[in-house]
Protein backbone atom coordinates (compact mmCIF):
# COMPACT_ATOMS: atom_id res chain seq x y z
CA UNK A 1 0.00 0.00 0.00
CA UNK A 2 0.80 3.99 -0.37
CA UNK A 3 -0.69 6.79 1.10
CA UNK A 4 0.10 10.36 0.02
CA UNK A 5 -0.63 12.79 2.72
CA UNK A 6 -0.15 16.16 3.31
CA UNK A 7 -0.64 19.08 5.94
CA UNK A 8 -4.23 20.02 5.51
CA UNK A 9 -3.83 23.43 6.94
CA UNK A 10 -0.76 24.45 4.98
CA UNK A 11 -0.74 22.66 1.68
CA UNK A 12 1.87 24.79 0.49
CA UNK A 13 4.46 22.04 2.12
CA UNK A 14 3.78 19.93 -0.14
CA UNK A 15 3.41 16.11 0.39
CA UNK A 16 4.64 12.92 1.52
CA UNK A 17 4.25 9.56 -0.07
CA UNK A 18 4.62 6.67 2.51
CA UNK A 19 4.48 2.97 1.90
CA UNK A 20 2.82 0.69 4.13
CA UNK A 21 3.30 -1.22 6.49
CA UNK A 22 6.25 0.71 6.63
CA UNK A 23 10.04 -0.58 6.33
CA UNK A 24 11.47 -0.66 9.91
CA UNK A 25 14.90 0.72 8.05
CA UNK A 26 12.84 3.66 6.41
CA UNK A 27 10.34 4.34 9.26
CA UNK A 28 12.74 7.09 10.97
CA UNK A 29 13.20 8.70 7.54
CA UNK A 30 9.71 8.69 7.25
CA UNK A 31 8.66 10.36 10.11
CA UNK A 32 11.28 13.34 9.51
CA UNK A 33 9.85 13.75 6.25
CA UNK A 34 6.60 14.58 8.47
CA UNK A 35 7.85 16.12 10.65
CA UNK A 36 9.09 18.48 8.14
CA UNK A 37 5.55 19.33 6.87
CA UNK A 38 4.58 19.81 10.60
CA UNK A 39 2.58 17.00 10.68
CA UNK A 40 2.69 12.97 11.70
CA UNK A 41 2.81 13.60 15.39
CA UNK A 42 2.21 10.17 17.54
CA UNK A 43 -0.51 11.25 19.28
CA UNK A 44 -2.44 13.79 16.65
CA UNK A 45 -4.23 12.90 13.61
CA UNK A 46 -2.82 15.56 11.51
CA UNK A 47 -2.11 13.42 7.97
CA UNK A 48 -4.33 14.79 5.19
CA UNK A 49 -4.97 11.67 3.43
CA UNK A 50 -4.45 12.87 -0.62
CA UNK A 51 -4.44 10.00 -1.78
CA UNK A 52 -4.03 5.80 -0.85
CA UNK A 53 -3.33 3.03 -3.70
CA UNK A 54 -2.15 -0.16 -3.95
CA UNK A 55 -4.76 -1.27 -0.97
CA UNK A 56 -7.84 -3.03 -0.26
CA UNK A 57 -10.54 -0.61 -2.48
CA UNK A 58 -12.42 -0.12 0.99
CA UNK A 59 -9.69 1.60 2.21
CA UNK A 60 -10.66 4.46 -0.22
CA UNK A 61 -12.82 5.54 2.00
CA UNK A 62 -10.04 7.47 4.53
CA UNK A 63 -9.50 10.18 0.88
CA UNK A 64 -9.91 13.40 2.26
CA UNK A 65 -9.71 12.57 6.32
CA UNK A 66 -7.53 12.92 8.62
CA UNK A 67 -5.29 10.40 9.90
CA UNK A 68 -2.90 8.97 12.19
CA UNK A 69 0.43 7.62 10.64
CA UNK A 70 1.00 5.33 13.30
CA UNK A 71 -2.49 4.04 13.04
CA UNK A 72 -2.40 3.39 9.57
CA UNK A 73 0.55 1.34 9.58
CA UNK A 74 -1.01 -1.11 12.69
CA UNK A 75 -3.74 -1.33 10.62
CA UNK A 76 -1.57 -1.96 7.53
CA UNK A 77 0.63 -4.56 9.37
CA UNK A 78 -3.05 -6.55 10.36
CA UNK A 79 -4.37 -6.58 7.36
CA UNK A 80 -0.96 -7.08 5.55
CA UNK A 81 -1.47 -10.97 7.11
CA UNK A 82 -5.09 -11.70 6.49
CA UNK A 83 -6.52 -14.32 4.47
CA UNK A 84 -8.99 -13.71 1.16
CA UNK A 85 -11.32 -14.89 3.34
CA UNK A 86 -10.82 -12.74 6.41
CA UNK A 87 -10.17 -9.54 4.13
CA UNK A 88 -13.62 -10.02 2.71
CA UNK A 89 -15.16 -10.10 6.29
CA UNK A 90 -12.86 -6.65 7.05
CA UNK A 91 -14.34 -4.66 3.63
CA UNK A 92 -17.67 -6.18 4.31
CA UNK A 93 -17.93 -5.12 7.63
CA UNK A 94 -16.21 -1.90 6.67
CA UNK A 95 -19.03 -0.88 4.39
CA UNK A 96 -21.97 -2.60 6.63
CA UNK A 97 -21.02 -0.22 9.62
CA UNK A 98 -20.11 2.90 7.21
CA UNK A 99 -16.56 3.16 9.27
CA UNK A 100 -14.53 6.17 8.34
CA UNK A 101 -12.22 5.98 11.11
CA UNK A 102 -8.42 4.16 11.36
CA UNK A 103 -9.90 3.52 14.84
CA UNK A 104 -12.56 1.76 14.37
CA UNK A 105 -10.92 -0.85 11.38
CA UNK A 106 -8.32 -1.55 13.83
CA UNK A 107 -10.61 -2.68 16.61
CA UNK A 108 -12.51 -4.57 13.59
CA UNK A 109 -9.83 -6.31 12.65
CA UNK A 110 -8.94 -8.72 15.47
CA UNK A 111 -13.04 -9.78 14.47
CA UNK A 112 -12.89 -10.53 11.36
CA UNK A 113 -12.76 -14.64 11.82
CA UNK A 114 -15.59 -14.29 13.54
CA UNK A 115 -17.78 -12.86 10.56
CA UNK A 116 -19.25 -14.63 7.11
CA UNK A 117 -19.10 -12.97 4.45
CA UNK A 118 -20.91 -14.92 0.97
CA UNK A 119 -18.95 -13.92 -2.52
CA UNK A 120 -19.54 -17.55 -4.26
CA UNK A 121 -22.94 -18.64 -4.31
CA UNK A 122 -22.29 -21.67 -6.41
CA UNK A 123 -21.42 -24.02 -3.51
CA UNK A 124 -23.46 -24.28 -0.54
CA UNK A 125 -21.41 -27.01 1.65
CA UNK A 126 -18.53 -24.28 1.70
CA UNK A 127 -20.70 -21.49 2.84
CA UNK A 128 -21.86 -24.03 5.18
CA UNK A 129 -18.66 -24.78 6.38
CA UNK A 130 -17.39 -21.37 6.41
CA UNK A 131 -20.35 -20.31 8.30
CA UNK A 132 -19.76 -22.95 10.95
CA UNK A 133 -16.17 -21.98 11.52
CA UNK A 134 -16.62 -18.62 11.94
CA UNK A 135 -19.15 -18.95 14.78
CA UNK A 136 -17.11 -22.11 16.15
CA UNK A 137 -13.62 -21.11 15.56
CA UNK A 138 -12.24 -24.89 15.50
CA UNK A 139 -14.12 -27.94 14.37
CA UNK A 140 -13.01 -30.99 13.84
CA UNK A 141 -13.13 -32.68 10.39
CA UNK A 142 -15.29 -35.18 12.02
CA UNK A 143 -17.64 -33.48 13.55
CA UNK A 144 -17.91 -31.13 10.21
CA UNK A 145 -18.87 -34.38 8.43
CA UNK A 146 -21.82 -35.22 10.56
CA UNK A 147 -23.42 -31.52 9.85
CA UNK A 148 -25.79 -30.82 7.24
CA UNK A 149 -23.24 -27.96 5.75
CA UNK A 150 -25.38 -27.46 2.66
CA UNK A 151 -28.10 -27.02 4.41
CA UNK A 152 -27.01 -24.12 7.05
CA UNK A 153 -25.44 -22.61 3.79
CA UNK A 154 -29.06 -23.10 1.80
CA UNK A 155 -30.64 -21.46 5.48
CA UNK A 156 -28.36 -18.75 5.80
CA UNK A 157 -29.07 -16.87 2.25
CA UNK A 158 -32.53 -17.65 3.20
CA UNK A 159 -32.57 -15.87 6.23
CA UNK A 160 -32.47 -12.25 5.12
CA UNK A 161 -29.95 -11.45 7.90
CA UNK A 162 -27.15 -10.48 5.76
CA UNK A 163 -25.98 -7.01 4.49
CA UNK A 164 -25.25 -6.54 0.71
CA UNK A 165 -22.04 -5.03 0.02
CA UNK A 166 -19.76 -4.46 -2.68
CA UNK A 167 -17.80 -7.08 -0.94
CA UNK A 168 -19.91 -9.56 -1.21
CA UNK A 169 -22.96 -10.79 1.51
CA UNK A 170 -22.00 -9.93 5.28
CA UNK A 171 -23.50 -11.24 8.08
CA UNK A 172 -22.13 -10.49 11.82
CA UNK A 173 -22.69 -13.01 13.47
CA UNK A 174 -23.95 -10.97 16.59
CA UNK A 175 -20.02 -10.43 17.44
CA UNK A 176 -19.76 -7.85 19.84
CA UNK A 177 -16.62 -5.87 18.57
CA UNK A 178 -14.80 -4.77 21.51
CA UNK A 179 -12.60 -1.60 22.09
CA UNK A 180 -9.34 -2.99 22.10
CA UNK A 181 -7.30 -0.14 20.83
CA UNK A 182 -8.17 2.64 22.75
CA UNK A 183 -6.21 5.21 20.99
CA UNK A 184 -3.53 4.39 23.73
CA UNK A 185 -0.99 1.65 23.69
CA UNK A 186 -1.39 -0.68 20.34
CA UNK A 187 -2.71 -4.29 21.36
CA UNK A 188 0.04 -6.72 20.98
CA UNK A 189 0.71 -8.04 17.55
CA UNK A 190 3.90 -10.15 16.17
CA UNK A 191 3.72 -8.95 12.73
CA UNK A 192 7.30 -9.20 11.93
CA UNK A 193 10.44 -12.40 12.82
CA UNK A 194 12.23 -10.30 15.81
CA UNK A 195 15.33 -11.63 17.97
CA UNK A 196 13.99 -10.34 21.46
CA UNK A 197 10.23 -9.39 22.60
CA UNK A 198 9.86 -6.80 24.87
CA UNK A 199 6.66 -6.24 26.86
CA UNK A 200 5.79 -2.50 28.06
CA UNK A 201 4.93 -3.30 31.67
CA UNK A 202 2.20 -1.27 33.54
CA UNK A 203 3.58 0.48 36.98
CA UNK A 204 0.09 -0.02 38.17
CA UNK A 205 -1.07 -3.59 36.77
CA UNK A 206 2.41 -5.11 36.25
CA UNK A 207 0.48 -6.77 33.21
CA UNK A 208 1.51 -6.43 29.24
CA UNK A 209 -0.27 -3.30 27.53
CA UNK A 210 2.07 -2.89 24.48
CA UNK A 211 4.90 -5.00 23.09
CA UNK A 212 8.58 -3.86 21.22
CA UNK A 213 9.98 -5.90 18.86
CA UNK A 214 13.86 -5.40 18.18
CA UNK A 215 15.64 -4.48 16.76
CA UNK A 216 13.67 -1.69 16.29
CA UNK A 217 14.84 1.96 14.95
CA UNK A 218 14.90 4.66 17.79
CA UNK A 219 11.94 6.34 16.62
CA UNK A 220 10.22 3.18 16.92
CA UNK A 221 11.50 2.97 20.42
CA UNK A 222 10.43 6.79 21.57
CA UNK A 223 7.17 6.38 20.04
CA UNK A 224 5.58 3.29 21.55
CA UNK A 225 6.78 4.96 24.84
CA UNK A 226 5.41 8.11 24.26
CA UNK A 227 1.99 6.83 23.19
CA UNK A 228 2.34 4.45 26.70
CA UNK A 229 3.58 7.29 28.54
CA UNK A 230 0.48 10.20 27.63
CA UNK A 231 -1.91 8.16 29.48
CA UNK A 232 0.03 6.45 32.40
CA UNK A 233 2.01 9.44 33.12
CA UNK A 234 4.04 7.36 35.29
CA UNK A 235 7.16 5.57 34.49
CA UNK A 236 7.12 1.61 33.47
CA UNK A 237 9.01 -1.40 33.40
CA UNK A 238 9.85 -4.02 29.96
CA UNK A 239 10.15 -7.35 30.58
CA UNK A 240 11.61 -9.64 27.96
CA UNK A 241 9.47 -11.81 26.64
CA UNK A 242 11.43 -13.97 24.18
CA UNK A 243 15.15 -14.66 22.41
CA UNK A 244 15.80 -16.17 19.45
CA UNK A 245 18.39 -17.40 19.04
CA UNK A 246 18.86 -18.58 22.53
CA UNK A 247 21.12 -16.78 25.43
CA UNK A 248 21.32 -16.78 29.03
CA UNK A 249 18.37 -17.59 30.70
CA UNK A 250 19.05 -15.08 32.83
CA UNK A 251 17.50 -12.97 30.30
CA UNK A 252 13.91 -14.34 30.22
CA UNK A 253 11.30 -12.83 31.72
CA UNK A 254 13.76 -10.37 32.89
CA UNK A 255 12.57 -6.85 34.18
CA UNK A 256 14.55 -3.85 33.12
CA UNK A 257 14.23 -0.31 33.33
CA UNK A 258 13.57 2.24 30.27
CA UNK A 259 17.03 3.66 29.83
CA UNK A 260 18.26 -0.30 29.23
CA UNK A 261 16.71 -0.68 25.63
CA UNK A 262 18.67 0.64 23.79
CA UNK A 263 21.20 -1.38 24.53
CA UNK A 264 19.37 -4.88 24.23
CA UNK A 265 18.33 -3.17 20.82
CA UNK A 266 22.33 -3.23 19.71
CA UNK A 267 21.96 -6.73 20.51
CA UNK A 268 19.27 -7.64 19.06
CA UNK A 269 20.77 -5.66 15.69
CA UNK A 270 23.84 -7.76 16.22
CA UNK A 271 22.17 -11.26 16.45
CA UNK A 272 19.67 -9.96 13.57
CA UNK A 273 23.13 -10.32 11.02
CA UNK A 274 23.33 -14.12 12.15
CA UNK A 275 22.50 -16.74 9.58
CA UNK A 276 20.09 -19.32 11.26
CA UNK A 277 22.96 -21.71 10.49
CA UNK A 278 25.09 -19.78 13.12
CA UNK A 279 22.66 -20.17 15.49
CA UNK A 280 23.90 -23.34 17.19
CA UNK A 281 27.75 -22.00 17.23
CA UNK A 282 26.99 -18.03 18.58
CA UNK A 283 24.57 -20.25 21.55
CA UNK A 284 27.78 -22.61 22.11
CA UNK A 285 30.20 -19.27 22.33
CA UNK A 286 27.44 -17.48 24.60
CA UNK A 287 27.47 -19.97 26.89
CA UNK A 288 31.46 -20.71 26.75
CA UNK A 289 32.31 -17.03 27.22
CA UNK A 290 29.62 -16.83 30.29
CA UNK A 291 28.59 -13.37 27.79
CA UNK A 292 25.50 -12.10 30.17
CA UNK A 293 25.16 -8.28 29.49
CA UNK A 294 23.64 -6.84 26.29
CA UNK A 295 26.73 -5.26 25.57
CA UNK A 296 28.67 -8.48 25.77
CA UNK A 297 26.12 -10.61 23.80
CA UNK A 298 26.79 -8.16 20.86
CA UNK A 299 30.44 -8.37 20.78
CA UNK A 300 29.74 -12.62 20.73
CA UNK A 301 27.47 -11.71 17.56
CA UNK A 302 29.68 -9.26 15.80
CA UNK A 303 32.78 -10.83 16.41
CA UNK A 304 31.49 -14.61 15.99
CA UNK A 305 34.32 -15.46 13.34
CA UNK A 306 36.86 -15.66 15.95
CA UNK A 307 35.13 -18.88 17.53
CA UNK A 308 35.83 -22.34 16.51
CA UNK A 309 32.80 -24.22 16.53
CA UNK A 310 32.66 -28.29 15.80
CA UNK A 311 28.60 -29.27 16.04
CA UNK A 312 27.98 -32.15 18.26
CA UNK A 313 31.44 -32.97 19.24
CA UNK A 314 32.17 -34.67 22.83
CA UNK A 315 36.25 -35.29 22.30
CA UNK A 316 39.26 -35.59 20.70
CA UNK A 317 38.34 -38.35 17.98
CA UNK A 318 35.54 -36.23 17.32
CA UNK A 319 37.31 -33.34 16.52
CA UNK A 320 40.15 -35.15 15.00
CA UNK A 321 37.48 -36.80 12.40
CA UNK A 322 35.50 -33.44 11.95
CA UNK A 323 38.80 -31.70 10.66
CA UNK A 324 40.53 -33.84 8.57
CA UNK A 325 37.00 -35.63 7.01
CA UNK A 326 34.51 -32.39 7.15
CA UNK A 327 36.43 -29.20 7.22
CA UNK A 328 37.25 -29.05 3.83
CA UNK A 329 41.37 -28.78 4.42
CA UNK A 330 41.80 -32.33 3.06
CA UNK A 331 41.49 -34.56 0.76
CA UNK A 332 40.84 -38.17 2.06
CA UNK A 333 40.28 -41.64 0.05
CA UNK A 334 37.42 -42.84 1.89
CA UNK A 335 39.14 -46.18 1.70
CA UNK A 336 41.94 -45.15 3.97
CA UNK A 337 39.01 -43.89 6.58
CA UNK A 338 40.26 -47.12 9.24
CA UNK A 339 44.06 -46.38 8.94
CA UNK A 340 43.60 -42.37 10.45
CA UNK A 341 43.97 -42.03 14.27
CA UNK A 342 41.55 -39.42 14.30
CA UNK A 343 41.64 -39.53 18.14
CA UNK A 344 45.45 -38.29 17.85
CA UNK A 345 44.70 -35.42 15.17
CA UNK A 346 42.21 -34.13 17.54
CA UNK A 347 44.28 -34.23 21.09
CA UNK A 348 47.16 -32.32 19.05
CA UNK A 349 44.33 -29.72 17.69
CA UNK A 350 42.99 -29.42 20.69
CA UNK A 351 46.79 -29.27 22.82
CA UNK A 352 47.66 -25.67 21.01
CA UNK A 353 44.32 -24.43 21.05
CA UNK A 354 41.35 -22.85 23.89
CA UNK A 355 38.03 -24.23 24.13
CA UNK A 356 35.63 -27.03 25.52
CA UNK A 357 33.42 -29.34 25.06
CA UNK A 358 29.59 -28.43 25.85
CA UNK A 359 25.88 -29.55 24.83
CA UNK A 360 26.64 -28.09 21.66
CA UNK A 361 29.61 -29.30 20.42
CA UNK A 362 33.05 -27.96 20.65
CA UNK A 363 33.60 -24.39 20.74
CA UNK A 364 37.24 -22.64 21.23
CA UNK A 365 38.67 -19.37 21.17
CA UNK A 366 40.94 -18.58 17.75
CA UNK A 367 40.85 -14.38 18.03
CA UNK A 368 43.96 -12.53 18.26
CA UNK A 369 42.53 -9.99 20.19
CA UNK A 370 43.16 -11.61 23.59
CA UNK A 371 41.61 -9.06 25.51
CA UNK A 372 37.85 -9.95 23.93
CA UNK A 373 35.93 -8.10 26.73
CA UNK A 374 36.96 -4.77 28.35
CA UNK A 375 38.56 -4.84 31.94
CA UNK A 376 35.16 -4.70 33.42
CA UNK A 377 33.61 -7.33 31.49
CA UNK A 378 36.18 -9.54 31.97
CA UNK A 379 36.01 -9.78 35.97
CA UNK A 380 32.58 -11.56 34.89
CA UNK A 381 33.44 -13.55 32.18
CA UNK A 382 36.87 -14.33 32.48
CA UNK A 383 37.12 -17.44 34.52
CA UNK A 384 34.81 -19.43 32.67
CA UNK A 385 37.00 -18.50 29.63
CA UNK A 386 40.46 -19.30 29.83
CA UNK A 387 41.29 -17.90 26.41
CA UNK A 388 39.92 -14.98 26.73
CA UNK A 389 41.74 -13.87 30.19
């Protein structure tokens, strides 16, 4: 999608085009482009909306209003992940209740399951079916087989209780949609692979109202707090939620303090550079370096190439084999395989070099750099890493 907007009261600015959901790399540089047309404040809806393309033809409708930038891109990022079905329900609905407000689509769109919405006539065992699921949520396939699905399809055209949209026949179901964006904190939604979770904490619930993802650019950051912070007017807590890959567990469901984020958000930009296949080896030198801190879990990540890492291996005829049959440094007639002492190779390997054996596998230190943490870091890493000390 694309929405043009401008500053309704001073058009001579000019106008911005933004594309949602939009690009966590560009969404800084978008909001100074805003900012520069004195407009896409967090909590205002001050975004003339020129023009939107590219989007779900109901969405039309929010030409000529004002908006909310931040708004529009939730509601982007929900309905960025919908199914054809479930997108039908949204415009259906959309037209049935004559919304014109970001506000209300959002608090429509965690519904939209819920709601049947007709746009093939032709077979009545899927309307059936569809009709069943969405007032049922999960059925099994056995108990779907023992209903008459035709006939509640044939029953519920008869009935008269739908609406006639552009969008096809809507019927509500009688779901009661709830205000769960308040024009506060967004409700939590994963719409996006992150490497840590971070839960905005209430001072006065100690409960979840809002949810980071990082990494996250800093305007990201500022923003979800401010929008937090306008109605609590106290301060809050974050509490991480979830890591991938894995690190210390002394990091989940771990409470820290505001100023703290950015630096779990280096982190998390570190460990966001990480193939998945380095997964296994950055856990193995996380846990062999004792890393704890944010800023020591980044230098693992950034400076990962200076590990050694063998997968799996429990001793020296497993590292010994690894090296001279997997590494790629030789060449080996699989017929002389039995004549190797692998076990020797991999004690005189191991002899000159600084690692251990873990749950992963081996994992050693090869770095020049033999001071790998500062002096301060090292006091609480250093003797569980020989190499490094």
């Amino acid at each position: 999608m694309k929405v043009i907007v401008s500053n309704h009261s001073q058009p001579i600015y000019g106008q911005v085009t933004v594309p949602l959901p939009i690009p966590d790399e560009e969404y800084d540089h978008v909001i100074e482009l805003l900012e520069a047309l004195e407009i896409g404040d967090f909590r205002a809806w001050d975004c003339h909306v020129d023009e939107i393309s590219d989007c779900p033809p109901v969405l039309k409708r929010l030409e000529g209003t004002q908006i909310n930038i931040d708004e529009l891109d939730y509601l982007a990022k929900r309905l960025d992940s919908f199914t054809p079905k479930e997108l039908a329900a949204f415009q259906g609905m959309v037209e049935k209740m004559d919304y014109t407000e970001v506000f209300d689509m959002i608090n429509l769109s965690f519904y939209c399951g819920e709601i049947t919405v007709i746009t093939d006539f032709s077979d009545l065992t899927a309307i059936g079916r569809n009709h069943v699921l969405a007032q049922q949520g999960a059925v099994s396939v056995e108990e779907l087989e023992k209903m008459d699905l035709a006939g509640i399809g044939k029953d519920l055209i008869a009935s008269g209780k739908g609406t006639v949209t552009p969008y096809g026949i809507v019927f509500d179901n009688d779901v009661d949609i709830l205000t769960l964006y308040n024009c506060e904190a967004f409700p939590d939604y994963h719409y996006k692979a992150s490497i840590i979770d971070v839960a905005v904490v209430s001072p006065y619930t100690y409960t979840a109202t809002t949810a980071l993802y990082l990494p996250a650019s800093q305007k990201q950051i500022e923003r979800t707090f401010q929008r937090f912070l306008q109605f609590e007017r106290d301060d809050f807590q974050l509490c991480i939620e979830n890591v991938e890959p894995p690190v210390p567990e002394a990091w989940r469901e771990k409470l820290f303090e505001q100023s703290e984020i950015y630096n779990y958000n280096d982190a998390a930009a570190a460990m966001a550079r990480l193939e998945e296949s380095q997964y296994g080896k950055f856990t193995a030198a996380v846990r062999y370096t004792g890393a704890e801190s944010p800023a020591q879990i980044q230098k693992v990540a950034e400076n990962l190439d200076m590990f050694e890492f063998i997968p799996g291996a429990q001793d020296a005829e497993d590292v010994g084999r690894h090296l001279i049959l997997e590494s790629g440094h030789f060449e080996v007639d699989p017929n002389l395989e039995d004549y190797i002492d692998f076990e020797a190779y991999g004690r005189d390997h191991l002899r000159y070099g600084e690692g251990e054996f873990g749950p992963y596998g081996y994992v050693g230190y090869t770095g020049d750099e033999r001071l790998f943490f500062s002096a301060e870091e090292q006091q609480a890493v250093g003797p569980q890493m020989g190499g490094m000390t």
